[in-house]
PDB file of N, CA and C in Angstrom:
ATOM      1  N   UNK A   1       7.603 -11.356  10.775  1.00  0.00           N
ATOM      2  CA  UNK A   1       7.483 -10.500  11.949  1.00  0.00           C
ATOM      3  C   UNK A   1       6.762  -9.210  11.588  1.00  0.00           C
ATOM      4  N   UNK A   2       6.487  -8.668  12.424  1.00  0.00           N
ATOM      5  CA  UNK A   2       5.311  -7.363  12.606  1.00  0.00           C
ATOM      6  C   UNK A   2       6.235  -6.091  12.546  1.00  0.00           C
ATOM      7  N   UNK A   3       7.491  -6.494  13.106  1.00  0.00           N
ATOM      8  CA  UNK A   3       8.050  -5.300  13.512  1.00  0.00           C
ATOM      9  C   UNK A   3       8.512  -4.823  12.227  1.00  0.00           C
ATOM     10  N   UNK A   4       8.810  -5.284  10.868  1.00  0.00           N
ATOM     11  CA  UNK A   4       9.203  -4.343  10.073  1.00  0.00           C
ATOM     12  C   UNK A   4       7.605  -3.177   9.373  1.00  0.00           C
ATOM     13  N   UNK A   5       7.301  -4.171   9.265  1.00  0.00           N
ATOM     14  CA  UNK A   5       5.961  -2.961   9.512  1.00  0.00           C
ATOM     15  C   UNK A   5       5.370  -1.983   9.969  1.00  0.00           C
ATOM     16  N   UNK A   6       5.685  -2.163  11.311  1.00  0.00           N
ATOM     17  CA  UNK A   6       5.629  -0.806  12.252  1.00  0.00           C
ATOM     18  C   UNK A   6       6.867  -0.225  11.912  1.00  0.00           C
ATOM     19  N   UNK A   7       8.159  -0.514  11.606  1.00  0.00           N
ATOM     20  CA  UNK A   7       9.325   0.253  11.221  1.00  0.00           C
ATOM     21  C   UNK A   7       8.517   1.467   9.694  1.00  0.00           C
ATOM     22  N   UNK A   8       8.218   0.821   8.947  1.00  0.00           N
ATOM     23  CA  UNK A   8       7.610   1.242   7.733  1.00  0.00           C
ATOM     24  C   UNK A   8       6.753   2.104   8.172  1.00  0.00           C
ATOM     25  N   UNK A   9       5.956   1.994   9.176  1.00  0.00           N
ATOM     26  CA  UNK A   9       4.681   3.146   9.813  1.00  0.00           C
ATOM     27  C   UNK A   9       5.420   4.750  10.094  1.00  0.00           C
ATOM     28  N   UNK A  10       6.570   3.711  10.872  1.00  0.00           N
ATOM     29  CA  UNK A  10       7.459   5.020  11.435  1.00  0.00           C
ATOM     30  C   UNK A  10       7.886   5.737  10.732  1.00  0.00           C
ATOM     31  N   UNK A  11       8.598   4.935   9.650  1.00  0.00           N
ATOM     32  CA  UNK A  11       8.878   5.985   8.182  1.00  0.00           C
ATOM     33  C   UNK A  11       8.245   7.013   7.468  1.00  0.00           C
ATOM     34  N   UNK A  12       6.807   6.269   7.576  1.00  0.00           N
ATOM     35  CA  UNK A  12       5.859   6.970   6.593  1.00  0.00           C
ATOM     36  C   UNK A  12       5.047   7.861   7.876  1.00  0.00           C
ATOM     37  N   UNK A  13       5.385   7.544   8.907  1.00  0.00           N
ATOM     38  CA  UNK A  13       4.715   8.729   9.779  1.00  0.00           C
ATOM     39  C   UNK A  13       3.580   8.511   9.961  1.00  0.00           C
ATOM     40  N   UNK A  14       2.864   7.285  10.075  1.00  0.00           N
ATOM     41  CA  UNK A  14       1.898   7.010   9.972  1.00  0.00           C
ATOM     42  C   UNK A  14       1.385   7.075  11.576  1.00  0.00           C
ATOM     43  N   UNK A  15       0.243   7.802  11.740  1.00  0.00           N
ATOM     44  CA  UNK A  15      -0.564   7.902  12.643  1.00  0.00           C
ATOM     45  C   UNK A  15      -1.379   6.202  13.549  1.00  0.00           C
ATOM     46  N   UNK A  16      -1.113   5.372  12.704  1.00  0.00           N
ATOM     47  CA  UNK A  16      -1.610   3.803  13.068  1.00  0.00           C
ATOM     48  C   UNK A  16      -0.236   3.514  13.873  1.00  0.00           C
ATOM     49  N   UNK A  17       1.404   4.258  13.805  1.00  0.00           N
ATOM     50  CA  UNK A  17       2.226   3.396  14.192  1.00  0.00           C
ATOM     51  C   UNK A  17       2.337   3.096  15.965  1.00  0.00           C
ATOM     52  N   UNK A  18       1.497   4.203  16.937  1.00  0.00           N
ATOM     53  CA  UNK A  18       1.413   4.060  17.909  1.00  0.00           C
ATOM     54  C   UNK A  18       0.712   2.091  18.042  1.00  0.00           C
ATOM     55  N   UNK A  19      -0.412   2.381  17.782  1.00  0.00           N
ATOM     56  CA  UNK A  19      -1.403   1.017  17.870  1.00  0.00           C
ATOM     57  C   UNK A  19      -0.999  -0.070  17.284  1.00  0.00           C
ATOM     58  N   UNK A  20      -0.063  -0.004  16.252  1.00  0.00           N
ATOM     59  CA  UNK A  20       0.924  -0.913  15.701  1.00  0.00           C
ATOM     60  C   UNK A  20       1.905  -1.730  17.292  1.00  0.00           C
ATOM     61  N   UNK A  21       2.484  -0.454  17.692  1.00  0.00           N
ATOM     62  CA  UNK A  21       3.569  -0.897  18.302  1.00  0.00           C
ATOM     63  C   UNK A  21       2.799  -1.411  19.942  1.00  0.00           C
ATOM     64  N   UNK A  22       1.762  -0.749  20.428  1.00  0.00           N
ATOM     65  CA  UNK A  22       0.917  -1.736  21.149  1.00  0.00           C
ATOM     66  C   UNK A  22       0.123  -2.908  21.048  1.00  0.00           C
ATOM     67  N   UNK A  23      -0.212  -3.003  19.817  1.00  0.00           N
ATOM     68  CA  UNK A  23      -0.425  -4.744  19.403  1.00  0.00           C
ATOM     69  C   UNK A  23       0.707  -5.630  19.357  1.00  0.00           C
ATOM     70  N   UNK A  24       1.996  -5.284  19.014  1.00  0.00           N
ATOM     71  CA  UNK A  24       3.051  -5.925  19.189  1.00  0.00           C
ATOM     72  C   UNK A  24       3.920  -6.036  20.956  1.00  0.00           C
ATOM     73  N   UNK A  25       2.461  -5.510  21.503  1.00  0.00           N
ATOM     74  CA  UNK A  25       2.887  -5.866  23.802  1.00  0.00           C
ATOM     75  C   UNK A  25       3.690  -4.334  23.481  1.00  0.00           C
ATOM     76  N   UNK A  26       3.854  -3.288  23.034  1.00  0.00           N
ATOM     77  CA  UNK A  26       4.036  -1.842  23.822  1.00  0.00           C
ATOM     78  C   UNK A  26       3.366  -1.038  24.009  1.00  0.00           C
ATOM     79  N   UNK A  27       4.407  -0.298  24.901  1.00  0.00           N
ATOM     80  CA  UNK A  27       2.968   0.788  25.178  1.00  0.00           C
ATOM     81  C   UNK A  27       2.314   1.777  24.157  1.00  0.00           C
ATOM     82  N   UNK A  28       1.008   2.080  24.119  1.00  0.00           N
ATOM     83  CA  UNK A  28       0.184   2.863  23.343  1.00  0.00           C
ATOM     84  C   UNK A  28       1.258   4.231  23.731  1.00  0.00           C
ATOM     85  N   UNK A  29       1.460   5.288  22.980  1.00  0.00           N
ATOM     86  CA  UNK A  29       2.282   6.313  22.585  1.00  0.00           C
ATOM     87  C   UNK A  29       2.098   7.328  21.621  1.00  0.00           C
ATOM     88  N   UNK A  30       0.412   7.736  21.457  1.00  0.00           N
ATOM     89  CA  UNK A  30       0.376   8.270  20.454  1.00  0.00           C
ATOM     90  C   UNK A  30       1.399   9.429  19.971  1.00  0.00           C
ATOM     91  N   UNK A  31       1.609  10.062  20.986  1.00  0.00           N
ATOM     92  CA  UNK A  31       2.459  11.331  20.859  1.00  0.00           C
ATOM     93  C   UNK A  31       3.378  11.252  20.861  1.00  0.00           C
ATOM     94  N   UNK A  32       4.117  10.032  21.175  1.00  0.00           N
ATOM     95  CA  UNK A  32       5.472  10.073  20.804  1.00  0.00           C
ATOM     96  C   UNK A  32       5.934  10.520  19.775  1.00  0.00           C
ATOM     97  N   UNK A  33       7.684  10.610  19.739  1.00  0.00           N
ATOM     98  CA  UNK A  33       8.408  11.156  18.651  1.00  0.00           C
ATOM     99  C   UNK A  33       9.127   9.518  18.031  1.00  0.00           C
ATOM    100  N   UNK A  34       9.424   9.420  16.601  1.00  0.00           N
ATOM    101  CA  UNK A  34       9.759   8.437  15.979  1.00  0.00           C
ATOM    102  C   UNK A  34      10.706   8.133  16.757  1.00  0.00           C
ATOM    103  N   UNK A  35      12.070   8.881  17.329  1.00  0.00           N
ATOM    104  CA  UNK A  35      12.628   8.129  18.317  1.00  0.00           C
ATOM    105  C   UNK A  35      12.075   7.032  19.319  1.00  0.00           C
ATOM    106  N   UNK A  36      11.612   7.699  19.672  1.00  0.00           N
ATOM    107  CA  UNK A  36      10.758   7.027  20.926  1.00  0.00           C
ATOM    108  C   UNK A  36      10.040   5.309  20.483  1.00  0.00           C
ATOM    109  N   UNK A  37       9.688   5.419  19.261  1.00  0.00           N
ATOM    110  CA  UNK A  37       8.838   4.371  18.741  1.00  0.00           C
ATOM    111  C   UNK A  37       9.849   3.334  17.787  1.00  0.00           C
ATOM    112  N   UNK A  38      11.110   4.012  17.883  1.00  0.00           N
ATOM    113  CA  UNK A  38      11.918   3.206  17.041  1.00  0.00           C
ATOM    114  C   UNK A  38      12.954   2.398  18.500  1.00  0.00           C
ATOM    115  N   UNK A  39      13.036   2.702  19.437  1.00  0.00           N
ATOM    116  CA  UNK A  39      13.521   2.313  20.941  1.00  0.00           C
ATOM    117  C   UNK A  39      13.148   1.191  21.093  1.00  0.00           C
ATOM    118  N   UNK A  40      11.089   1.260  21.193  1.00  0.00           N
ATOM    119  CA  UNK A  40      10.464   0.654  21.673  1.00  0.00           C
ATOM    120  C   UNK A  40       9.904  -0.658  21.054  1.00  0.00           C
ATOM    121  N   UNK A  41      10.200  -0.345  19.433  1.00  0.00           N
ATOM    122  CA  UNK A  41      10.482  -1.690  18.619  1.00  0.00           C
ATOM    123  C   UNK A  41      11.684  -2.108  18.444  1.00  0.00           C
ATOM    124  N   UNK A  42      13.084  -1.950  19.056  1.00  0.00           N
ATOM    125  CA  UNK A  42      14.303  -2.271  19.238  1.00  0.00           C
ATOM    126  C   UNK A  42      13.594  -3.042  20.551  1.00  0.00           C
ATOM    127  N   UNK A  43      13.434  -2.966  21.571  1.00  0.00           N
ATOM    128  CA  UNK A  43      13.433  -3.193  22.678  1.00  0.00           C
ATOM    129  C   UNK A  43      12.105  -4.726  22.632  1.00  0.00           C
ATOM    130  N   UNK A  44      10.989  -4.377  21.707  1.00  0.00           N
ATOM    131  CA  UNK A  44      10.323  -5.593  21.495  1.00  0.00           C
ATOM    132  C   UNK A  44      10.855  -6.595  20.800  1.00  0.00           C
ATOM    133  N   UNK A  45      11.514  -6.475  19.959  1.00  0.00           N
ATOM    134  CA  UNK A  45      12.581  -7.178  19.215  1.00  0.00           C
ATOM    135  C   UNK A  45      13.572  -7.662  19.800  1.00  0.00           C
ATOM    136  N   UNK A  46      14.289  -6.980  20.653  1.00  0.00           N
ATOM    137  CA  UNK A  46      15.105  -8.230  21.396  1.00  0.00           C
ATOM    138  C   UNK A  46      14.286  -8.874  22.401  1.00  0.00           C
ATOM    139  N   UNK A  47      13.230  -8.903  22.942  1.00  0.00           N
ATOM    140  CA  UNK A  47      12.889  -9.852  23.204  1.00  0.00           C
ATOM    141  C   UNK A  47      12.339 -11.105  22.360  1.00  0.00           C
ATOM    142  N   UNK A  48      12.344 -10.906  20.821  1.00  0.00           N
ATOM    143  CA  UNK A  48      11.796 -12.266  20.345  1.00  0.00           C
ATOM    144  C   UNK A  48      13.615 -13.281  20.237  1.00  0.00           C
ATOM    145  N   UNK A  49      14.284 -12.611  20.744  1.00  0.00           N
ATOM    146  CA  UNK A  49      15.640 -13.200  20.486  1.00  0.00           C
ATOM    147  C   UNK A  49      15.000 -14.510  21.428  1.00  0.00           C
ATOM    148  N   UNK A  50      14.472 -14.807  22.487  1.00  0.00           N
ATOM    149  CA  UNK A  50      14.385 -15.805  22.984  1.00  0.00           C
ATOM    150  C   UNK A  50      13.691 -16.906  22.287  1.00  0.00           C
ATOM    151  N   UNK A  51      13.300 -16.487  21.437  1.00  0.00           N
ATOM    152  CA  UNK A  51      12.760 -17.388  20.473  1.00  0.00           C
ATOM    153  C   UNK A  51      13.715 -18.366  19.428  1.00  0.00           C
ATOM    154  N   UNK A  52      14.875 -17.774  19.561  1.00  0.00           N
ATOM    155  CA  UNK A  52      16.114 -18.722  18.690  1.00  0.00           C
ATOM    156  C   UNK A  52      16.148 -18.341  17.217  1.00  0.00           C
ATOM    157  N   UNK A  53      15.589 -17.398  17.061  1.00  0.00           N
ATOM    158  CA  UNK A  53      15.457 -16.912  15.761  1.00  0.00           C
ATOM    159  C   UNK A  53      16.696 -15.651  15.828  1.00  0.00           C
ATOM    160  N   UNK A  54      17.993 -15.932  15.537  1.00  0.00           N
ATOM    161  CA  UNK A  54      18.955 -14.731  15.586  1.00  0.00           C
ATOM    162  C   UNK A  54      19.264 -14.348  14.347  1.00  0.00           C
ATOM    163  N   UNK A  55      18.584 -14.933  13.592  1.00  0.00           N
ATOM    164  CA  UNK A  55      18.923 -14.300  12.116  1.00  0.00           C
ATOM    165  C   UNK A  55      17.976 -13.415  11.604  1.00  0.00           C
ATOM    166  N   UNK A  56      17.305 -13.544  12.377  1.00  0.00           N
ATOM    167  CA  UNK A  56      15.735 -12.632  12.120  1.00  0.00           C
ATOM    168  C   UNK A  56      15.989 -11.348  13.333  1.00  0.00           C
ATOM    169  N   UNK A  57      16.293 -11.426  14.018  1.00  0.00           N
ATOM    170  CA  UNK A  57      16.402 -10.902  15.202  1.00  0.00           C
ATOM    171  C   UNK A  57      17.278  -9.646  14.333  1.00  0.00           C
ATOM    172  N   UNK A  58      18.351  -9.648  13.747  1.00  0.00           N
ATOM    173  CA  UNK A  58      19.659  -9.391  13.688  1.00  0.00           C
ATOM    174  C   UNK A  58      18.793  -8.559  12.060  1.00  0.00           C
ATOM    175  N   UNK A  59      18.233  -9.415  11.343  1.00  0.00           N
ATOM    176  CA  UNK A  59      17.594  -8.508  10.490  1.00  0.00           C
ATOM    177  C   UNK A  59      16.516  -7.255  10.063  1.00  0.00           C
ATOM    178  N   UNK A  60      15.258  -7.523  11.442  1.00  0.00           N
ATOM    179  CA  UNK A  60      14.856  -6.574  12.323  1.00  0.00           C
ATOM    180  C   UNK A  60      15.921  -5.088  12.663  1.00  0.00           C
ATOM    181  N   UNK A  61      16.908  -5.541  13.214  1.00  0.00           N
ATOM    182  CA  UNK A  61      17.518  -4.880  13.923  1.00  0.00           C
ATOM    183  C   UNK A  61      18.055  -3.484  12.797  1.00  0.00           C
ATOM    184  N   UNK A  62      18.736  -4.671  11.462  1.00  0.00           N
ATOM    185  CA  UNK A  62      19.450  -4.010  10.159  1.00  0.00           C
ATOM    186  C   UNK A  62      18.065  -3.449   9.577  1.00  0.00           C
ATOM    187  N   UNK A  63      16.998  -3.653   9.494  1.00  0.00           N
ATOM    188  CA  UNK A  63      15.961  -2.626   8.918  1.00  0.00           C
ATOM    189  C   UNK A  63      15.898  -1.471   9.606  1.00  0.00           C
ATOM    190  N   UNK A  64      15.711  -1.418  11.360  1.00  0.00           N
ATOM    191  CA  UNK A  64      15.355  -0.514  11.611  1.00  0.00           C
ATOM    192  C   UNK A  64      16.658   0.583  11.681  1.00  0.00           C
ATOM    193  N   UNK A  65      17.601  -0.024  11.619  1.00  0.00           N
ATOM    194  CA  UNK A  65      18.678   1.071  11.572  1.00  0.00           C
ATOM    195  C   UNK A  65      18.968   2.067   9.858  1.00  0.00           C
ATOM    196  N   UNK A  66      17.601   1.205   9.064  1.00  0.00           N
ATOM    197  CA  UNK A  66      17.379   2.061   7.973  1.00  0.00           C
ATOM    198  C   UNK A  66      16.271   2.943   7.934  1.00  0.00           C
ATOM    199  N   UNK A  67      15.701   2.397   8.873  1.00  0.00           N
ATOM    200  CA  UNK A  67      14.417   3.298   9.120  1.00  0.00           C
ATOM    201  C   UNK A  67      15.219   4.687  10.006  1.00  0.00           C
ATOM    202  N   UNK A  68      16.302   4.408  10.726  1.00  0.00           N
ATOM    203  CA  UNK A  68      16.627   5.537  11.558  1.00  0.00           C
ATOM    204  C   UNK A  68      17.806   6.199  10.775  1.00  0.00           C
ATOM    205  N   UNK A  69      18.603   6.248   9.877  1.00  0.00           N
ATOM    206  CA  UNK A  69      19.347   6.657   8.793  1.00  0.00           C
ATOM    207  C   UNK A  69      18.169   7.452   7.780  1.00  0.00           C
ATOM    208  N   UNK A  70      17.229   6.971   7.805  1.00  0.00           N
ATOM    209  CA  UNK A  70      16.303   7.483   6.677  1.00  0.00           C
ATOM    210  C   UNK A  70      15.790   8.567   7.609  1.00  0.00           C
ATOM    211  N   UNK A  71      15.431   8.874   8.778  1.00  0.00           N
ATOM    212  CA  UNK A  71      14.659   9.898   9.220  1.00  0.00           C
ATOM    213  C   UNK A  71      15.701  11.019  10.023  1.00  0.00           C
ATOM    214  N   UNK A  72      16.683  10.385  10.174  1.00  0.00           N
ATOM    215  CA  UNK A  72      17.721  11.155  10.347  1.00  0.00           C
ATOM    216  C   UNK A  72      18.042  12.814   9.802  1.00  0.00           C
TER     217      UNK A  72
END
C-alpha cells in the first residue's frame, strides 16, 4: 500500500505529501497541517477495508498512529 508512504512524507514534512495523498483519490491540500493529512489517509484507508484486506487495513492504521505519536 501507498499509504505508509505518504504517512512517512508526513513525518518527514515533506512538501510531495499533499500530491502523495491526491494520487491516492484525496484531495490536493497543499497547505494543510499534518493533522489534516493524517485524517485524510485514515479516511482513504478505511476505505480499502472493502477490499478484505483487514490485516493490512488494521496495520496502516498501527503505522499511522506512529506517525501521529511521533509528531505529537
Amino acid at each position: 500500500m501507498m499509504v505508509p508512504i505518504a504517512g512517512k512524507q508526513i513525518a518527514r514534512r515533506s512538501p510531495e505529501t499533499a500530491r502523495m495523498i491526491e494520487f491516492l483519490g484525496g484531495p490536493c491540500a497543499p497547505d494543510a497541517s499534518w493533522k489534516y493529512h493524517l485524517a485524510m489517509l485514515r479516511r482513504l484507508l478505511d476505505g480499502f477495508a472493502a477490499l478484505g484486506l483487514p490485516d493490512s487495513v488494521a496495520a496502516g492504521h498501527a503505522y499511522l498512529d506512529l506517525v501521529t505519536e511521533t509528531l505529537d
